[in-house]
C-alpha atoms as a PDB file:
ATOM      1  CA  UNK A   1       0.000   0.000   0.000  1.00  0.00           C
ATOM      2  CA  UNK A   2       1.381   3.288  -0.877  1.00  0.00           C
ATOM      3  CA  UNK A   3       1.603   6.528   1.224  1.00  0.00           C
ATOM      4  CA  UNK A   4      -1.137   8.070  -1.143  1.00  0.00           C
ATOM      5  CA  UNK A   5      -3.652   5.905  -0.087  1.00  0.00           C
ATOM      6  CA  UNK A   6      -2.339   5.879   3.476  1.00  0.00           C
ATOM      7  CA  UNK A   7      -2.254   9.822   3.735  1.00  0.00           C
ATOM      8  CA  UNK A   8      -5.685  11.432   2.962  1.00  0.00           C
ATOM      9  CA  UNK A   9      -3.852  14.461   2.258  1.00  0.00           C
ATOM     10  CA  UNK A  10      -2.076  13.632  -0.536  1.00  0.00           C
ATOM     11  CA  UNK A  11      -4.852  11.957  -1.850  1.00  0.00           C
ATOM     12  CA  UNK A  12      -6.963  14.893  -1.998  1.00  0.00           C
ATOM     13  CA  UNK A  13      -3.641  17.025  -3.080  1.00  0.00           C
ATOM     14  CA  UNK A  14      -3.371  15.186  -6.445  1.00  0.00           C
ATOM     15  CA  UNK A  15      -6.726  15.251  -6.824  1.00  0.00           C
ATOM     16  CA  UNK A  16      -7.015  18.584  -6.614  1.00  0.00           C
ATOM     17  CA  UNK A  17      -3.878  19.131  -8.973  1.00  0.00           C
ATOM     18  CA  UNK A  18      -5.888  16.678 -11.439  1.00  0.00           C
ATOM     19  CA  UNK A  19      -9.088  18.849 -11.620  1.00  0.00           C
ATOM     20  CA  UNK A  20      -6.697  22.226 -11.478  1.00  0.00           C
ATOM     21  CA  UNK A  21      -4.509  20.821 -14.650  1.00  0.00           C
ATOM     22  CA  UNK A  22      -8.258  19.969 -16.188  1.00  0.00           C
ATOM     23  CA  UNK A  23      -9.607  23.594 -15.406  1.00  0.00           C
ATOM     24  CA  UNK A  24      -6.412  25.283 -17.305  1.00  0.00           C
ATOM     25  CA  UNK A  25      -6.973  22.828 -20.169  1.00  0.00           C
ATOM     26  CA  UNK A  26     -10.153  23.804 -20.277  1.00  0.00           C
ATOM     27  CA  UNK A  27     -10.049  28.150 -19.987  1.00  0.00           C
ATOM     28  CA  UNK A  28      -7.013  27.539 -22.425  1.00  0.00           C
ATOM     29  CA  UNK A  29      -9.226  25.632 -25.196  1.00  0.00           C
ATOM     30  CA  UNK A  30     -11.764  28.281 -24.225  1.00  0.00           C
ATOM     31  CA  UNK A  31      -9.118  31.126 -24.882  1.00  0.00           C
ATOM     32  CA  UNK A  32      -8.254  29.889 -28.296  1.00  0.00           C
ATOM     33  CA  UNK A  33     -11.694  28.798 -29.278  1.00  0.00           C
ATOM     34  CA  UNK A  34     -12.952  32.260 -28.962  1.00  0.00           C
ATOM     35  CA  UNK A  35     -10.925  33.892 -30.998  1.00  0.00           C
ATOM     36  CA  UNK A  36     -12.290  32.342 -34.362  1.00  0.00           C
ATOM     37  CA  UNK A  37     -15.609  33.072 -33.086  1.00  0.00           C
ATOM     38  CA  UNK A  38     -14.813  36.743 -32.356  1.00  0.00           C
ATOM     39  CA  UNK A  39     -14.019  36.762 -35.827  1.00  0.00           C
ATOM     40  CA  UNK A  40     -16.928  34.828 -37.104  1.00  0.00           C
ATOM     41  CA  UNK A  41     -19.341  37.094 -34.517  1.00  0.00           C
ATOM     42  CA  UNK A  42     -17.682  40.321 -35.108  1.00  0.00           C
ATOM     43  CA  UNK A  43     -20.604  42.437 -37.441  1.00  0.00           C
ATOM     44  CA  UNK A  44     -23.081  41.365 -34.218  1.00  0.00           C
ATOM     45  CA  UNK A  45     -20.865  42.108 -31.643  1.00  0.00           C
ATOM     46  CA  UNK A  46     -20.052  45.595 -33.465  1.00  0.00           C
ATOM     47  CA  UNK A  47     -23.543  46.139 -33.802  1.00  0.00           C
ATOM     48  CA  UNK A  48     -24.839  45.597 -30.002  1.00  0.00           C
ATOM     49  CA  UNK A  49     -21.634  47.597 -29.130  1.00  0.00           C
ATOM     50  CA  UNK A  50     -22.141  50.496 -31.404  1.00  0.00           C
ATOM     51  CA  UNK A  51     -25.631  50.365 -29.456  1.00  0.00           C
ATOM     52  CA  UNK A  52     -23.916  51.644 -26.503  1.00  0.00           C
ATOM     53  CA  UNK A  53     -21.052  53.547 -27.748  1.00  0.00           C
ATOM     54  CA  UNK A  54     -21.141  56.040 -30.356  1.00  0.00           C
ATOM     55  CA  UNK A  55     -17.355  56.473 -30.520  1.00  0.00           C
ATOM     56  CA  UNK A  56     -17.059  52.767 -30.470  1.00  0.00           C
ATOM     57  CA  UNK A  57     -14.223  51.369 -33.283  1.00  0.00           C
ATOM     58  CA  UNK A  58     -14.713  48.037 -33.919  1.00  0.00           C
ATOM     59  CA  UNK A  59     -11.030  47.833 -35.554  1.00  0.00           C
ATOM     60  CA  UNK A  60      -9.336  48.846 -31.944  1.00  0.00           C
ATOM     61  CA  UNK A  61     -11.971  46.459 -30.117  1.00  0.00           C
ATOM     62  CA  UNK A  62     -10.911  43.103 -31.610  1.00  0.00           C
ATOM     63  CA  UNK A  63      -7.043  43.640 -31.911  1.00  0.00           C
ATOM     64  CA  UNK A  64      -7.565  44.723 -27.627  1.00  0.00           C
ATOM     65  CA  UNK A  65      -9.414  41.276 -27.189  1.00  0.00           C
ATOM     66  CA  UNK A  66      -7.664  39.054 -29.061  1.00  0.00           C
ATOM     67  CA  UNK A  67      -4.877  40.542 -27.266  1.00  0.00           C
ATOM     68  CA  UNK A  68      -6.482  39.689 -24.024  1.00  0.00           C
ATOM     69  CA  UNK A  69      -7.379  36.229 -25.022  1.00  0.00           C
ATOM     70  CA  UNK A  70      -3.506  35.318 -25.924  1.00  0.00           C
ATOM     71  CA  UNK A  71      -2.347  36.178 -22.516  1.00  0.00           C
ATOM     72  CA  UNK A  72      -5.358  34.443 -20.826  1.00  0.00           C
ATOM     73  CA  UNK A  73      -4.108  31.629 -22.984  1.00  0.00           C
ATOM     74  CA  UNK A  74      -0.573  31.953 -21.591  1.00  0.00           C
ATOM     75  CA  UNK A  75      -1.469  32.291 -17.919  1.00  0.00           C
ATOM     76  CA  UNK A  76      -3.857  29.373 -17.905  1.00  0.00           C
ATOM     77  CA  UNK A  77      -0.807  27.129 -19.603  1.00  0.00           C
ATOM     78  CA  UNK A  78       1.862  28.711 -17.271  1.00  0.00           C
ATOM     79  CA  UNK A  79      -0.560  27.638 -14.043  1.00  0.00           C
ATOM     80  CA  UNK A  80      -0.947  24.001 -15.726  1.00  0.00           C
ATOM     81  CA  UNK A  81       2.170  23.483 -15.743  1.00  0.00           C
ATOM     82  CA  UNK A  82       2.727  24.819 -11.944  1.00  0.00           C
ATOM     83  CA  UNK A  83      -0.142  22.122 -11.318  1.00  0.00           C
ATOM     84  CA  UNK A  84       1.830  19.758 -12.935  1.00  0.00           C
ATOM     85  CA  UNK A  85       5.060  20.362 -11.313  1.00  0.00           C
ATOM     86  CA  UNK A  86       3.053  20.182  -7.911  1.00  0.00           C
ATOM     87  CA  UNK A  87       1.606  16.897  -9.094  1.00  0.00           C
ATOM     88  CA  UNK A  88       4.791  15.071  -9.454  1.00  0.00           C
ATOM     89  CA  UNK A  89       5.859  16.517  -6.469  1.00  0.00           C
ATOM     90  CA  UNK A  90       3.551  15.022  -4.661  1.00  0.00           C
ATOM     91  CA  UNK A  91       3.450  11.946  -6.180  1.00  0.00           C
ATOM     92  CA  UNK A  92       7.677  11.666  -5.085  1.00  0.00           C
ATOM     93  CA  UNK A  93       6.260  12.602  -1.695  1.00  0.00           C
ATOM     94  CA  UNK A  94       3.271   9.614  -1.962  1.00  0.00           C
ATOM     95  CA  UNK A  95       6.283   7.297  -2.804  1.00  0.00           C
ATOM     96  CA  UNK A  96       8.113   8.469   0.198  1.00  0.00           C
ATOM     97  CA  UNK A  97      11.233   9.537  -1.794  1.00  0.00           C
ATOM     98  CA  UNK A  98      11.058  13.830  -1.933  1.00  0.00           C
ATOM     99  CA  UNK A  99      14.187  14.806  -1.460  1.00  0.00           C
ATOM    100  CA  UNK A 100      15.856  13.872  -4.906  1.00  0.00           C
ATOM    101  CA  UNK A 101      17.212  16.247  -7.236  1.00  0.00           C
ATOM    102  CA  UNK A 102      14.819  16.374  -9.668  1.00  0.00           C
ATOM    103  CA  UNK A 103      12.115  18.196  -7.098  1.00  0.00           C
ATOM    104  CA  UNK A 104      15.209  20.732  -6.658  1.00  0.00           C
ATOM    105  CA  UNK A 105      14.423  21.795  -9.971  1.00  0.00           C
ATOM    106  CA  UNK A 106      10.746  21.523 -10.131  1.00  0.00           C
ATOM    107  CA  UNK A 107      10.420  24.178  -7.596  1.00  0.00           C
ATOM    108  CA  UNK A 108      13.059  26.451  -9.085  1.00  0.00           C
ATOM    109  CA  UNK A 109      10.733  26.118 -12.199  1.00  0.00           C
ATOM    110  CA  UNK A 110       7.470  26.579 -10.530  1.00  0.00           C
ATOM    111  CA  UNK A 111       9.209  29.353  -8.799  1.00  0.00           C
ATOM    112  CA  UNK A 112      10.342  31.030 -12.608  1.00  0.00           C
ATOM    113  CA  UNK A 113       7.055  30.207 -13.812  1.00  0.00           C
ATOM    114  CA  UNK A 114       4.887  31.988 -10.406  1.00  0.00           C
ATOM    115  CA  UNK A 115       6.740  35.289 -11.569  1.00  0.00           C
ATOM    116  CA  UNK A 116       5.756  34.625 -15.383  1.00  0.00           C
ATOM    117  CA  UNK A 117       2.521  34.919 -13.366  1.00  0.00           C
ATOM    118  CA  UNK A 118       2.264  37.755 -11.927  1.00  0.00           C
ATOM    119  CA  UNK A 119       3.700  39.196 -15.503  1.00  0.00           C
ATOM    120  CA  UNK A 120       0.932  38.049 -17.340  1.00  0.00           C
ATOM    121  CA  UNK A 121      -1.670  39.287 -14.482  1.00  0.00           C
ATOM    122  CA  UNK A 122       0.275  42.918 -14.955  1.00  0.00           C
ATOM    123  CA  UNK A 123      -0.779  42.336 -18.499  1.00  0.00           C
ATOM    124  CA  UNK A 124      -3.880  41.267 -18.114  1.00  0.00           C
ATOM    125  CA  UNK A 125      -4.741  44.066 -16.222  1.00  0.00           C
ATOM    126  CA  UNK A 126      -3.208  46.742 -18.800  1.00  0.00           C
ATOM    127  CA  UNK A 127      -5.249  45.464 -20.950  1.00  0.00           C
ATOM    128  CA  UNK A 128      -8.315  45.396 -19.750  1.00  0.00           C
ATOM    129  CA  UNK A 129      -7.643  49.007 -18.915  1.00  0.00           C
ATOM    130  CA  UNK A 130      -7.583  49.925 -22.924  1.00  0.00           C
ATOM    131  CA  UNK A 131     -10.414  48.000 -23.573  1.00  0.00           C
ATOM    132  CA  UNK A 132     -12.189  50.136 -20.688  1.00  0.00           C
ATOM    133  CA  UNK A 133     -10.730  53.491 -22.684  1.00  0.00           C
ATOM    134  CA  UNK A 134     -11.682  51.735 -26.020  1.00  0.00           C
ATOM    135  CA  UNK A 135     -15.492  50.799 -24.663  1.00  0.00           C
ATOM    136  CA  UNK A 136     -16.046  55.118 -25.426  1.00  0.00           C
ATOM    137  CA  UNK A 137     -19.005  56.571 -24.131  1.00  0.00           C
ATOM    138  CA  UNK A 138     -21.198  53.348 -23.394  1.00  0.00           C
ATOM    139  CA  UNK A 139     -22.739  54.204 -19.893  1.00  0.00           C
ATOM    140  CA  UNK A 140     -23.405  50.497 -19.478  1.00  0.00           C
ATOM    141  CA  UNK A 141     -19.671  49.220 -20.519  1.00  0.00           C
ATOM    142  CA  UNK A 142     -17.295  52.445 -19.775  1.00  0.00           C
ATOM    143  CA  UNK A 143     -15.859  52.302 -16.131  1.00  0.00           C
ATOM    144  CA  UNK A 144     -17.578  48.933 -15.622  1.00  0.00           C
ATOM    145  CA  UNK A 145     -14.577  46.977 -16.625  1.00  0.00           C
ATOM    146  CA  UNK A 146     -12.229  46.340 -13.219  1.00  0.00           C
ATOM    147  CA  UNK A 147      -9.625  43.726 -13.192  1.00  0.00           C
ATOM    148  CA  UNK A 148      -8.279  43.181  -9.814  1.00  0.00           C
ATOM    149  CA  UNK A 149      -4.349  42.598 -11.444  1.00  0.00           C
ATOM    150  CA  UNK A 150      -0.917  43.568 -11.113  1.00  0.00           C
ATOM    151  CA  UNK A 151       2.180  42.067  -9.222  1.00  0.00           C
ATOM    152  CA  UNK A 152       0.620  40.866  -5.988  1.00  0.00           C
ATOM    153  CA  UNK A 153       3.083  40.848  -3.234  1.00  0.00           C
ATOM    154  CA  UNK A 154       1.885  37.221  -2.590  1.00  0.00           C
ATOM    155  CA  UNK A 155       2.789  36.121  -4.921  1.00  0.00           C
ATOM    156  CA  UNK A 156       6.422  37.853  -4.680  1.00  0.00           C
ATOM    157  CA  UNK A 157       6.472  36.032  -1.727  1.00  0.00           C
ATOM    158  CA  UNK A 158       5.408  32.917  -3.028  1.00  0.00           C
ATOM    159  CA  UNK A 159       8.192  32.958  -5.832  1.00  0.00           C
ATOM    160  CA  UNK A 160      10.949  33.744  -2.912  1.00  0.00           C
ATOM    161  CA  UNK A 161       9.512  30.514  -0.719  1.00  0.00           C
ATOM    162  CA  UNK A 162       9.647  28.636  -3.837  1.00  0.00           C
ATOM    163  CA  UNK A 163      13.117  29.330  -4.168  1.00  0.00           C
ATOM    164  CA  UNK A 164      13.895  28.859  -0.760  1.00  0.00           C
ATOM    165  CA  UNK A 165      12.326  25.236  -1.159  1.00  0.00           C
ATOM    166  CA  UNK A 166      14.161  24.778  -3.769  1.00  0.00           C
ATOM    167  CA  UNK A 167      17.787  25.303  -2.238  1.00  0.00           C
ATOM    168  CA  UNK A 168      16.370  23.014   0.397  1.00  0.00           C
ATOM    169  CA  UNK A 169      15.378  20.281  -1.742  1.00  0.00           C
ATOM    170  CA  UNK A 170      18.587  20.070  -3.140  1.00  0.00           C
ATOM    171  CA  UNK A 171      20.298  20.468  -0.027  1.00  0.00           C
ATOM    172  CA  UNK A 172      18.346  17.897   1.275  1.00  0.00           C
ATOM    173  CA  UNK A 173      18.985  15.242  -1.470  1.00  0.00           C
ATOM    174  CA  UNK A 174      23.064  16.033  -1.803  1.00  0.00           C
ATOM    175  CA  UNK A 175      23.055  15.143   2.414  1.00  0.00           C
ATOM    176  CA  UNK A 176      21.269  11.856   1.230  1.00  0.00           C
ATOM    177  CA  UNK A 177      23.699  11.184  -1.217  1.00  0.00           C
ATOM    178  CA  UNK A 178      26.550  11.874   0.843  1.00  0.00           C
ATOM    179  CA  UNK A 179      24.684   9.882   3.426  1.00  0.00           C
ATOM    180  CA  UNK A 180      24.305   6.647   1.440  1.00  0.00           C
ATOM    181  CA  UNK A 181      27.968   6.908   0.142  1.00  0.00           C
ATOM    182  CA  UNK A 182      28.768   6.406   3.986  1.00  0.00           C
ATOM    183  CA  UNK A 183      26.964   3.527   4.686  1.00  0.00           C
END
């Protein structure tokens, strides 16, 4: 019997990674299914815009979304791939080996890849902001657009525990190594 069915915790852990990794998959198909559609869509969206904005310009609104929708893309891949990292983390951890190299490195990574995210939510939010400027004079659209983005100090944080970790990790697995050369 192995330590994931023996710890509840990890259990639920990769569980939760598996239905995270699913989500991403999921927002990223999404992502990259609507821009075809914007396309496809883009006379009827136009027309209930121009509805609310007189000033609206159609040629600045799809550019601004498509934008959007590429960096939603990349932040949804960037956090599968920190839920994958996680994963086989855990799963070293459910086999009751974590200290080997190779987690060394999968927390430096997650840690390179948690400051891609808070990039892309700096992004994100820029860009939502010029689709709010774009949106003109619509009293139902203008001002009505808020992203709560930016560089979040937690996640600063998170990136420097990440590294942290990781110097541990690897600290931890050249001790065993020394260890086992002893015995």
């Amino acid at each position: 019997m192995n330590a994931i069915t023996r710890d509840p915790l990890l259990a639920i852990a990769k569980g939760l990674l598996w239905f995270l990794m699913a989500c991403s998959v999921v927002a990223a198909a999404a992502c990259v299914a609507a821009v075809p559609l914007l396309f496809i869509f883009q006379s009827e969206i136009s027309i209930e815009l121009a509805k609310e904005a007189h000033h609206f310009s159609p040629r600045e609104f799809v550019p601004i979304v498509i934008g959007l929708l590429a960096v939603a893309t990349v932040l949804v891949l960037i956090l599968f791939r920190i839920f994958q990292l996680l994963k086989r983390i855990v799963d070293t951890v459910g086999a009751g080996d974590p200290f080997v190299p190779i987690n060394a490195t999968r927390l430096t990574q997650m840690a390179w890849l948690t400051l891609g995210v808070q990039l892309a939510s700096a992004l994100i939010g820029g860009i939502a902001t010029l689709l709010d400027r774009v949106a003109g004079d619509a009293p139902h659209i203008r001002g009505e657009i808020q992203v709560d983005s930016g560089v979040s100090g937690n996640g600063l944080l998170l990136m420097l525990i990440l590294f942290i970790l990781a110097r541990v990790f690897r600290k931890g697995a050249e001790m065993r190594a020394e260890l086992e050369g002893t015995v």
